[in-house]
N, C-alpha and C. Protein backbone atom coordinates (compact mmCIF):
# COMPACT_ATOMS: atom_id res chain seq x y z
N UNK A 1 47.42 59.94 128.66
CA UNK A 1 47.74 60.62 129.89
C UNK A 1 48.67 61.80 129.65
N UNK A 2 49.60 61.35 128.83
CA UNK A 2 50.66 62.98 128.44
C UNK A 2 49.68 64.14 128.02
N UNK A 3 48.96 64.09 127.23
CA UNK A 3 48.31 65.18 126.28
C UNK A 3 47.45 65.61 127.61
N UNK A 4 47.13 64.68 128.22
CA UNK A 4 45.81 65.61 129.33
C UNK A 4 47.35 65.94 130.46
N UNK A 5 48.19 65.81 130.80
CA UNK A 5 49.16 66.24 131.50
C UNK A 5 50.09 67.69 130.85
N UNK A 6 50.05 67.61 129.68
CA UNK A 6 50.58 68.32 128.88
C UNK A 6 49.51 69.73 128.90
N UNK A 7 47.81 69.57 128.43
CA UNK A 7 47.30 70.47 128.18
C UNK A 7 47.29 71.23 129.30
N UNK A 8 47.31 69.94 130.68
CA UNK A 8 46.72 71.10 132.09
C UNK A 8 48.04 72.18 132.26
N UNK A 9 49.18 70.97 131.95
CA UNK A 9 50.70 72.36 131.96
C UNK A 9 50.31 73.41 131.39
N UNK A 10 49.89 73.54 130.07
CA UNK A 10 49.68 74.44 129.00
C UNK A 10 48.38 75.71 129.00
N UNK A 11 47.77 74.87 129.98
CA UNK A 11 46.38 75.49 129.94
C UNK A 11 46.86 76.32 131.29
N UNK A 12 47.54 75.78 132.35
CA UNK A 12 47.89 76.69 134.06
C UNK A 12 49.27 77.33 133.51
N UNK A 13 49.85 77.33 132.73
CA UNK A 13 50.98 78.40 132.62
C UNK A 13 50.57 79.62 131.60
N UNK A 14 49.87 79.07 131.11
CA UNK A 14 49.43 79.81 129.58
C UNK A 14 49.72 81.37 130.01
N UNK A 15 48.52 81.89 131.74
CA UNK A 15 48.99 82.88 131.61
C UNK A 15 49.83 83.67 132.18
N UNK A 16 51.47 82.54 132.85
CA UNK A 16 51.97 83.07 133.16
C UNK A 16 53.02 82.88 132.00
N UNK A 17 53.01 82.11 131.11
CA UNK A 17 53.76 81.96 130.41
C UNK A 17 54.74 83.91 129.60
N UNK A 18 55.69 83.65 129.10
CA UNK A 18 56.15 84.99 128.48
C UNK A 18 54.70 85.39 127.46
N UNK A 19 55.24 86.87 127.09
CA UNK A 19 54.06 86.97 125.91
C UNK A 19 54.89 87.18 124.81
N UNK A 20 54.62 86.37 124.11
CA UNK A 20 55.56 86.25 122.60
C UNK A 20 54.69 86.55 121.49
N UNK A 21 55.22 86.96 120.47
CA UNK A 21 54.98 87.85 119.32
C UNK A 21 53.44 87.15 118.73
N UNK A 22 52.42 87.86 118.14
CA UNK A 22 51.29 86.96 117.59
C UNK A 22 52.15 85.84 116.69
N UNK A 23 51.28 84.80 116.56
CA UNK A 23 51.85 84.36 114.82
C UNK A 23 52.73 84.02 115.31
N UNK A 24 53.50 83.37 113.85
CA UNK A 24 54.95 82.76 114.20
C UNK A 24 56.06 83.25 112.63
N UNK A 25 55.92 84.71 112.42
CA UNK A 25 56.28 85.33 111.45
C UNK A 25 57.70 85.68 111.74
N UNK A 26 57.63 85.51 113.28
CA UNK A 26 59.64 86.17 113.44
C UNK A 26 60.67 84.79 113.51
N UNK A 27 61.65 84.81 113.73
CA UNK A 27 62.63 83.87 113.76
C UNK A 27 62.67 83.13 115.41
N UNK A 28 63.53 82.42 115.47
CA UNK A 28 63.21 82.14 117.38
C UNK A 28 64.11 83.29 117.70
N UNK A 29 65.49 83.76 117.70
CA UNK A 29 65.91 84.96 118.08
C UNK A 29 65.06 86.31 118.75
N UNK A 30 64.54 86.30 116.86
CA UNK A 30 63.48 87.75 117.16
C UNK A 30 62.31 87.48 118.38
N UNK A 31 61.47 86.19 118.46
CA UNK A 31 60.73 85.94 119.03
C UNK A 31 61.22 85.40 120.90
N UNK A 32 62.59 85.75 121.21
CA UNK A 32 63.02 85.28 122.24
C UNK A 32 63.07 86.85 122.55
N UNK A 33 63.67 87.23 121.89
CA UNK A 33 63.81 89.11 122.23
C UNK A 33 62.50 89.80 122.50
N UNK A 34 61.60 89.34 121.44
CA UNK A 34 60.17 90.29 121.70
C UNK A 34 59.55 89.43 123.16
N UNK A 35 59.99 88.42 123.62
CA UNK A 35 59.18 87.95 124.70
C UNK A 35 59.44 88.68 126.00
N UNK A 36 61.05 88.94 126.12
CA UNK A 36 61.38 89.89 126.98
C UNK A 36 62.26 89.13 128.21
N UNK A 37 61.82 88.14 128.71
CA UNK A 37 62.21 87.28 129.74
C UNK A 37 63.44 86.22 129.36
N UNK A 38 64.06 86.59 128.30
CA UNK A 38 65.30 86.07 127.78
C UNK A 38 66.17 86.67 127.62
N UNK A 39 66.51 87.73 128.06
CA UNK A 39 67.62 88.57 127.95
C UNK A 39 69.18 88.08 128.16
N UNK A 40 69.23 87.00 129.34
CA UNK A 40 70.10 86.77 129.16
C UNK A 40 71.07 85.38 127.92
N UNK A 41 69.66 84.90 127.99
CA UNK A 41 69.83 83.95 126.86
C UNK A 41 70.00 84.53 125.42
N UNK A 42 69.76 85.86 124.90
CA UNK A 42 69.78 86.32 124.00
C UNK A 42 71.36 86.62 124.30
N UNK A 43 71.82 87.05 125.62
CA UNK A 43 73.14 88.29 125.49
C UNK A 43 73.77 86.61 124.78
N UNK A 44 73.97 85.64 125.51
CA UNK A 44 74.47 84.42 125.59
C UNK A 44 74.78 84.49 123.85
N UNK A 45 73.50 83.88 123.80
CA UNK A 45 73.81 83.65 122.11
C UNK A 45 73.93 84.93 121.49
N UNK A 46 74.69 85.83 121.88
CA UNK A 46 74.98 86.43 120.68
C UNK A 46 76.61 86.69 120.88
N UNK A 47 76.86 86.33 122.39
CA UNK A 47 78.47 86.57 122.50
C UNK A 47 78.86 85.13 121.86
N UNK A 48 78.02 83.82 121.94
CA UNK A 48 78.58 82.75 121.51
C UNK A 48 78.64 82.91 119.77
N UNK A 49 77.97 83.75 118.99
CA UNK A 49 78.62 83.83 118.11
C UNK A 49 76.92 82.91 117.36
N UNK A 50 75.90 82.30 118.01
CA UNK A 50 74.97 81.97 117.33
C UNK A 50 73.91 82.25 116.62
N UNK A 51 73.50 83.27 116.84
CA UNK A 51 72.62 84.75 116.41
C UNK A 51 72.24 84.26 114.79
N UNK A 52 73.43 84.40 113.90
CA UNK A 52 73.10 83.80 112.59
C UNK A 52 72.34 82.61 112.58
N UNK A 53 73.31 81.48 113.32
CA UNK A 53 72.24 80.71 113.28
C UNK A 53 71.08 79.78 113.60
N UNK A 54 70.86 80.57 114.78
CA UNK A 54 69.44 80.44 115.10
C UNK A 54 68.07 81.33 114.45
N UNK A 55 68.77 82.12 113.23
CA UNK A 55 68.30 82.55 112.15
C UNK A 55 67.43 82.37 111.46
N UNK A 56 68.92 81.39 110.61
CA UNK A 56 68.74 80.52 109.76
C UNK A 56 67.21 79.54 109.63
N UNK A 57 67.32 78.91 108.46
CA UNK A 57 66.17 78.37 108.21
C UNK A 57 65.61 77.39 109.05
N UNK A 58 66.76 76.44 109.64
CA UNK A 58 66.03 75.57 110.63
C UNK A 58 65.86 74.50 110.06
N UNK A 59 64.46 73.67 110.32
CA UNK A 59 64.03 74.36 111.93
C UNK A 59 64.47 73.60 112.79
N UNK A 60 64.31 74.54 114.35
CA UNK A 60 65.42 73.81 115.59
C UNK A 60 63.86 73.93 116.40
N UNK A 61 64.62 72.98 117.46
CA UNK A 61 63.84 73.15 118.92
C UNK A 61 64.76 73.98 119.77
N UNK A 62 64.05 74.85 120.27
CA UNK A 62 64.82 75.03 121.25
C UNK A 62 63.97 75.18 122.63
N UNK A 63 65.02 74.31 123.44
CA UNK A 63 64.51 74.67 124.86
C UNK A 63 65.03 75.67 125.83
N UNK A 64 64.41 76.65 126.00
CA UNK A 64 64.75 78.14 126.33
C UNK A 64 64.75 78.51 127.94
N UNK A 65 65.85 78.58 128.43
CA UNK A 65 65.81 79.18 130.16
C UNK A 65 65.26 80.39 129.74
N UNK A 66 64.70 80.58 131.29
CA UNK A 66 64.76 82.17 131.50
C UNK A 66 65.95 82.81 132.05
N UNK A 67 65.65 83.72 132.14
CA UNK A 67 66.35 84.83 132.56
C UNK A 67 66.54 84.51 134.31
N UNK A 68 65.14 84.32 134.75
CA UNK A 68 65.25 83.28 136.43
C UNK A 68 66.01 82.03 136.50
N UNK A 69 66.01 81.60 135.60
CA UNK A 69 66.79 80.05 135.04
C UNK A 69 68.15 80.51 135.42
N UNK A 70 69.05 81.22 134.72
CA UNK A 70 70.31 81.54 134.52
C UNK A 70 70.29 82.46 136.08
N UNK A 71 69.61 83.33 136.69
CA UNK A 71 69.88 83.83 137.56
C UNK A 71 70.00 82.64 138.60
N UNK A 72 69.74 81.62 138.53
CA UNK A 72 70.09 80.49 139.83
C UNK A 72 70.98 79.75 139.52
N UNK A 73 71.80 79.94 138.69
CA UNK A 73 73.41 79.43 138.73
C UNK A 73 74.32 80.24 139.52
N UNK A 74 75.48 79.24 139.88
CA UNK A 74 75.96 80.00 140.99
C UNK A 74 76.41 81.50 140.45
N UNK A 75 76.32 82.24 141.83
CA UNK A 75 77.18 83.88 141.46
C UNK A 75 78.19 83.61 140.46
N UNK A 76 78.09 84.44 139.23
CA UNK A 76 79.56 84.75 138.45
C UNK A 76 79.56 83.80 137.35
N UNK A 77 78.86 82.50 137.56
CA UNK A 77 78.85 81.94 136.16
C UNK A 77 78.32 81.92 134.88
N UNK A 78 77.87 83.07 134.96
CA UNK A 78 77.21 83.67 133.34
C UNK A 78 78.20 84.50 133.00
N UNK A 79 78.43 85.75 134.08
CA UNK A 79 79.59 86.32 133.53
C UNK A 79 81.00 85.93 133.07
N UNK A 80 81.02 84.65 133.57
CA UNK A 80 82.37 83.83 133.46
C UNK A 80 82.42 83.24 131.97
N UNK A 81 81.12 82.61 131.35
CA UNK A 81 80.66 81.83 130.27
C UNK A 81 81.18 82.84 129.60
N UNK A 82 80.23 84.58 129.73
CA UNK A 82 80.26 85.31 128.59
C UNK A 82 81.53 85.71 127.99
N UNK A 83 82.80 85.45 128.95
CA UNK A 83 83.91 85.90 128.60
C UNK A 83 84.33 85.21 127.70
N UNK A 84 85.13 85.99 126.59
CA UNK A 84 85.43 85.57 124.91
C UNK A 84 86.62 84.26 125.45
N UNK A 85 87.44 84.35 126.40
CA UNK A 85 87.55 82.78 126.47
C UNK A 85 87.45 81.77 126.60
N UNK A 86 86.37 81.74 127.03
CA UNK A 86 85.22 80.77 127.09
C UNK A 86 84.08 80.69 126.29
N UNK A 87 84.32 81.36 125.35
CA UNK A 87 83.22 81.05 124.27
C UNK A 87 82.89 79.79 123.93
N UNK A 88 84.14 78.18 123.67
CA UNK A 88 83.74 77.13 123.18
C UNK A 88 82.85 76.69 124.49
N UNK A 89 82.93 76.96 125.60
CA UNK A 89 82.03 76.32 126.73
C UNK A 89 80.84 76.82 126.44
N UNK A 90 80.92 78.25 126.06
CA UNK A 90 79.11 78.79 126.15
C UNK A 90 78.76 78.01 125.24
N UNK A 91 79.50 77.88 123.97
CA UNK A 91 78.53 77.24 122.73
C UNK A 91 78.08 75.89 123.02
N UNK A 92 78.39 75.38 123.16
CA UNK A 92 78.58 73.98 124.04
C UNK A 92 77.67 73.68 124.87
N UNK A 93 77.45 74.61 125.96
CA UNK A 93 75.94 74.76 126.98
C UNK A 93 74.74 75.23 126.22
N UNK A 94 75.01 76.11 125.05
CA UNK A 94 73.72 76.69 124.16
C UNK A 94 73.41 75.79 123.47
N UNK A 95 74.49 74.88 123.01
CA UNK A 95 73.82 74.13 121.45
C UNK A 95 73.12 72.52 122.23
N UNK A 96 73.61 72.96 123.51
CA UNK A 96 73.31 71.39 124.09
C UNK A 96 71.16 71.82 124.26
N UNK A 97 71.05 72.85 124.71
CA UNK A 97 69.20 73.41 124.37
C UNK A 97 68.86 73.20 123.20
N UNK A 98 69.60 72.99 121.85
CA UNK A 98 68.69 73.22 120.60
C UNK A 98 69.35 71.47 120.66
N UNK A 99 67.87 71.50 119.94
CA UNK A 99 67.53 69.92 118.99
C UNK A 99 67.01 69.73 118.11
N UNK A 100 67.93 69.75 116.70
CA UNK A 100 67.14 69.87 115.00
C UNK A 100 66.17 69.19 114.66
N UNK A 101 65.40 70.07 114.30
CA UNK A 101 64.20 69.69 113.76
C UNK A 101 63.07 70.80 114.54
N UNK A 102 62.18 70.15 114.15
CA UNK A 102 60.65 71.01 115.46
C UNK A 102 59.86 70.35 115.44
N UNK A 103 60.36 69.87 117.23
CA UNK A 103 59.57 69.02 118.31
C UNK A 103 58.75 69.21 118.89
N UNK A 104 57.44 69.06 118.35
CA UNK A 104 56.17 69.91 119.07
C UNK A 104 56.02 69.12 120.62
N UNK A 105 55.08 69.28 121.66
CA UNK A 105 54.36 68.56 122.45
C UNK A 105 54.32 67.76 122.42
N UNK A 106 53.73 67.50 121.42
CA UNK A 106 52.79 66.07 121.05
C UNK A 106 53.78 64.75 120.04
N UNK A 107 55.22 65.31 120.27
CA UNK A 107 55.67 64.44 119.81
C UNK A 107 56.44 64.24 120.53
N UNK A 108 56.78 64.60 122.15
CA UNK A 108 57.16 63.73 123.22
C UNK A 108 56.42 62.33 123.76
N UNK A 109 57.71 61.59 124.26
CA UNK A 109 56.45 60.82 125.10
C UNK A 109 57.48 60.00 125.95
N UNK A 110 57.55 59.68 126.83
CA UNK A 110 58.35 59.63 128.39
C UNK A 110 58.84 58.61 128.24
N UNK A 111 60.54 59.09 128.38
CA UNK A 111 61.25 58.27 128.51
C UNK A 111 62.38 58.76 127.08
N UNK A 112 61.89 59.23 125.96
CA UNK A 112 62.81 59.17 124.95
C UNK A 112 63.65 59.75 125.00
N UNK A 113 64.76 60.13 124.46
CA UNK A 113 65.84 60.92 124.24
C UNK A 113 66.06 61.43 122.94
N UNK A 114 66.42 63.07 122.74
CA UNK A 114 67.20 63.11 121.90
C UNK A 114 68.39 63.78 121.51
N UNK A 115 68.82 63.66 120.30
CA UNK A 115 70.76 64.25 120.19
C UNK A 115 70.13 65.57 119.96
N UNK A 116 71.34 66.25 120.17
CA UNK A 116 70.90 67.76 120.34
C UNK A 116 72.09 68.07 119.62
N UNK A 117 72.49 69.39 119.32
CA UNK A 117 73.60 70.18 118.00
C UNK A 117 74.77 69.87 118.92
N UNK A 118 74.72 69.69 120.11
CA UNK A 118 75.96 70.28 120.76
C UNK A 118 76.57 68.66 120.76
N UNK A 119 75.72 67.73 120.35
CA UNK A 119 76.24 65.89 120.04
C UNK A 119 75.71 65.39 121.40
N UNK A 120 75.17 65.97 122.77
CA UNK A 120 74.97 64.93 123.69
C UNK A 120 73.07 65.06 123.67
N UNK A 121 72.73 64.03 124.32
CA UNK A 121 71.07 63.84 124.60
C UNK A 121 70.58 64.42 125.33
N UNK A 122 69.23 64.83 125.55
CA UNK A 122 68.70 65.19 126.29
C UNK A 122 67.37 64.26 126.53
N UNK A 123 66.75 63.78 127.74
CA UNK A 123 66.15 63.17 128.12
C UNK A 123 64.82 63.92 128.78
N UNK A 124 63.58 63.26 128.20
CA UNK A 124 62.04 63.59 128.59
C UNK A 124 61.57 63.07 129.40
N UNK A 125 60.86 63.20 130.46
CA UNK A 125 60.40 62.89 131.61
C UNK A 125 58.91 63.53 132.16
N UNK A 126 57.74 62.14 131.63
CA UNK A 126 56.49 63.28 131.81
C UNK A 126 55.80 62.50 132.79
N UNK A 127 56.50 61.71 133.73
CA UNK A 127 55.75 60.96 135.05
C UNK A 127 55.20 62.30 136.14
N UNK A 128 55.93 63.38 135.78
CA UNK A 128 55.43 64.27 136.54
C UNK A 128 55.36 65.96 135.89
N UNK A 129 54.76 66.30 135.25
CA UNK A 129 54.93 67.34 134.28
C UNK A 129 55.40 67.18 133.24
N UNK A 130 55.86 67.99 132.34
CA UNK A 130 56.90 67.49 131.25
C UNK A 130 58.27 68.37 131.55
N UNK A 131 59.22 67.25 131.81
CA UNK A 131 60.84 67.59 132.14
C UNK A 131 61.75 66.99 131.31
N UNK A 132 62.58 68.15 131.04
CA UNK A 132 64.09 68.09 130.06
C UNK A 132 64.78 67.48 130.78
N UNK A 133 65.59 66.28 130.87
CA UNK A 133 66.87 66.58 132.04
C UNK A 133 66.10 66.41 133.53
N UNK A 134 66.72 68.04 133.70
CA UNK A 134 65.70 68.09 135.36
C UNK A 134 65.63 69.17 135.25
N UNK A 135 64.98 70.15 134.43
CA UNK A 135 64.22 71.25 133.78
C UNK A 135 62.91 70.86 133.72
N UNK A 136 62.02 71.75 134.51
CA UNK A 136 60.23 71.62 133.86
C UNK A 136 60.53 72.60 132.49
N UNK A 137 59.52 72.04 131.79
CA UNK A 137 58.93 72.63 130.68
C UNK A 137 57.66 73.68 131.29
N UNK A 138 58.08 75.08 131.12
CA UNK A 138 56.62 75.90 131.53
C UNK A 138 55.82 76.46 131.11
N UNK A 139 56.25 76.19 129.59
CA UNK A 139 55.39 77.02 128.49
C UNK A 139 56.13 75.88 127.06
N UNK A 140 55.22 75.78 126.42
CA UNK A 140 55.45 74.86 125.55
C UNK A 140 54.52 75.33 123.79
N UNK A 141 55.63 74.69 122.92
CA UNK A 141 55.00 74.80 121.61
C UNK A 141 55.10 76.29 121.01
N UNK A 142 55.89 77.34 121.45
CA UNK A 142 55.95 78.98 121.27
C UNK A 142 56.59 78.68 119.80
N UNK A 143 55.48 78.53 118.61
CA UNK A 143 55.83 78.50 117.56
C UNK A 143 56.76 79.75 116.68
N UNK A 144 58.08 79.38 115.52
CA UNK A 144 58.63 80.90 115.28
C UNK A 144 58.84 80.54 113.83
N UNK A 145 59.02 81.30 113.24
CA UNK A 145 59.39 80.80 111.67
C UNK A 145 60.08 79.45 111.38
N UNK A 146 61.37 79.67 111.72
CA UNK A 146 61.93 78.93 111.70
C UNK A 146 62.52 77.32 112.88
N UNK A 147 61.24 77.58 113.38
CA UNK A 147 61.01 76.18 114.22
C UNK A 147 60.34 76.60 115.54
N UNK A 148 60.50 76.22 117.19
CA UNK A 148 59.75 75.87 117.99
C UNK A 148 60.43 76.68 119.38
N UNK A 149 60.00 76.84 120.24
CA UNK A 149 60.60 76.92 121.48
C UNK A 149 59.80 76.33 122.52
N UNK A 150 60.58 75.75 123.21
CA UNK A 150 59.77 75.26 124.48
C UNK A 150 60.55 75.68 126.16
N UNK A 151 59.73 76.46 126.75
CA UNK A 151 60.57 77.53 127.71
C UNK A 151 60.59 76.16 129.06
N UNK A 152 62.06 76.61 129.53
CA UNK A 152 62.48 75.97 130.76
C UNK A 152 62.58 76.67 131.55
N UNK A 153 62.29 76.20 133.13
CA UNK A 153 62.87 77.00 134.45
C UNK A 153 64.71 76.54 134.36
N UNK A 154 65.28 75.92 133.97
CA UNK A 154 66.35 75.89 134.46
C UNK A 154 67.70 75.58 133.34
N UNK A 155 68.59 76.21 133.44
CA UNK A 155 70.13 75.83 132.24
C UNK A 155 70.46 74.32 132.40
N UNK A 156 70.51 73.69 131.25
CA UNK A 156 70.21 72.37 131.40
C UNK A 156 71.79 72.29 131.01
N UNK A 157 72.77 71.47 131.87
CA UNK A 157 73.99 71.11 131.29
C UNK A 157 74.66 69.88 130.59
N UNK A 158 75.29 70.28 129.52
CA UNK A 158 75.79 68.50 128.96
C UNK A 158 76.60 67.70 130.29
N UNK A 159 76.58 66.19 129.80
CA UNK A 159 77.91 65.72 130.40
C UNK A 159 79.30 66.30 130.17
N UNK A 160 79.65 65.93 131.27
CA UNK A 160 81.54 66.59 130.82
C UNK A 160 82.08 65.70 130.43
């Protein structure tokens, strides 16, 4: 039931999904930048100081807001994150999206959890689409050199 739940996600977003680079020859960085609809997730990680390494060899998952994602947090709290005193919070909200290794599709399956860089879990939920947390997944499997992305509608936050 996931995989036929999974493909129809995959198959009805496909073409609204971002358009990301052919191939999977760039890094997730490069391939978050060439998609276009991450801008603010790019400014994010690069004031948090992660840029290197989401680089790096990897490979990570990452589960990627948009740019609509972050625009539905309240007024002012991106600009608030981006400020250099608050950098340990941004990193903290960024590293809580990546989860080492590369977690395709097909190696979810409802109900599991896992640890993510930032040390807390994130939880899968495919009774009704496939959901992070309480993030849909809207594009899935955006393969990059150095590991995976799987795009979210929404900034998924750790516990406090």
């Amino acid at each position: 039931m996931f995989r036929r739940t999974f493909l129809a996600l995959t198959t009805a977003t496909a073409l609204a999904a971002p358009a990301f680079a052919d191939g999977h020859s760039k890094d997730i960085v490069d391939t978050a930048v060439a998609a276009g609809t991450f801008t603010t997730l790019v400014a994010a990680v690069d004031a948090a100081g992660l840029v290197e390494t989401l680089k790096g060899d990897g490979p990570f998952t990452v589960f990627a807001p948009t740019d609509d994602a972050f625009a539905a947090l309240p007024a002012g709290t991106v600009e608030t994150l981006l400020m250099p005193e608050n950098r340990e919070q941004l990193v903290a909200i960024l590293t809580y999206h990546v989860v080492p290794g590369k977690v395709m599709s097909t190696d979810l399956s409802d109900g599991m959890t896992a640890a993510t860089v930032q040390g807390g879990e994130i939880t899968v939920d495919l009774s009704n689409g496939v959901m992070v947390n309480d993030a849909t997944v809207v594009a899935a499997d955006i393969e990059a050199s150095n590991g995976v992305i799987h795009v979210i509608d929404k900034v998924i936050l750790p516990a406090s």
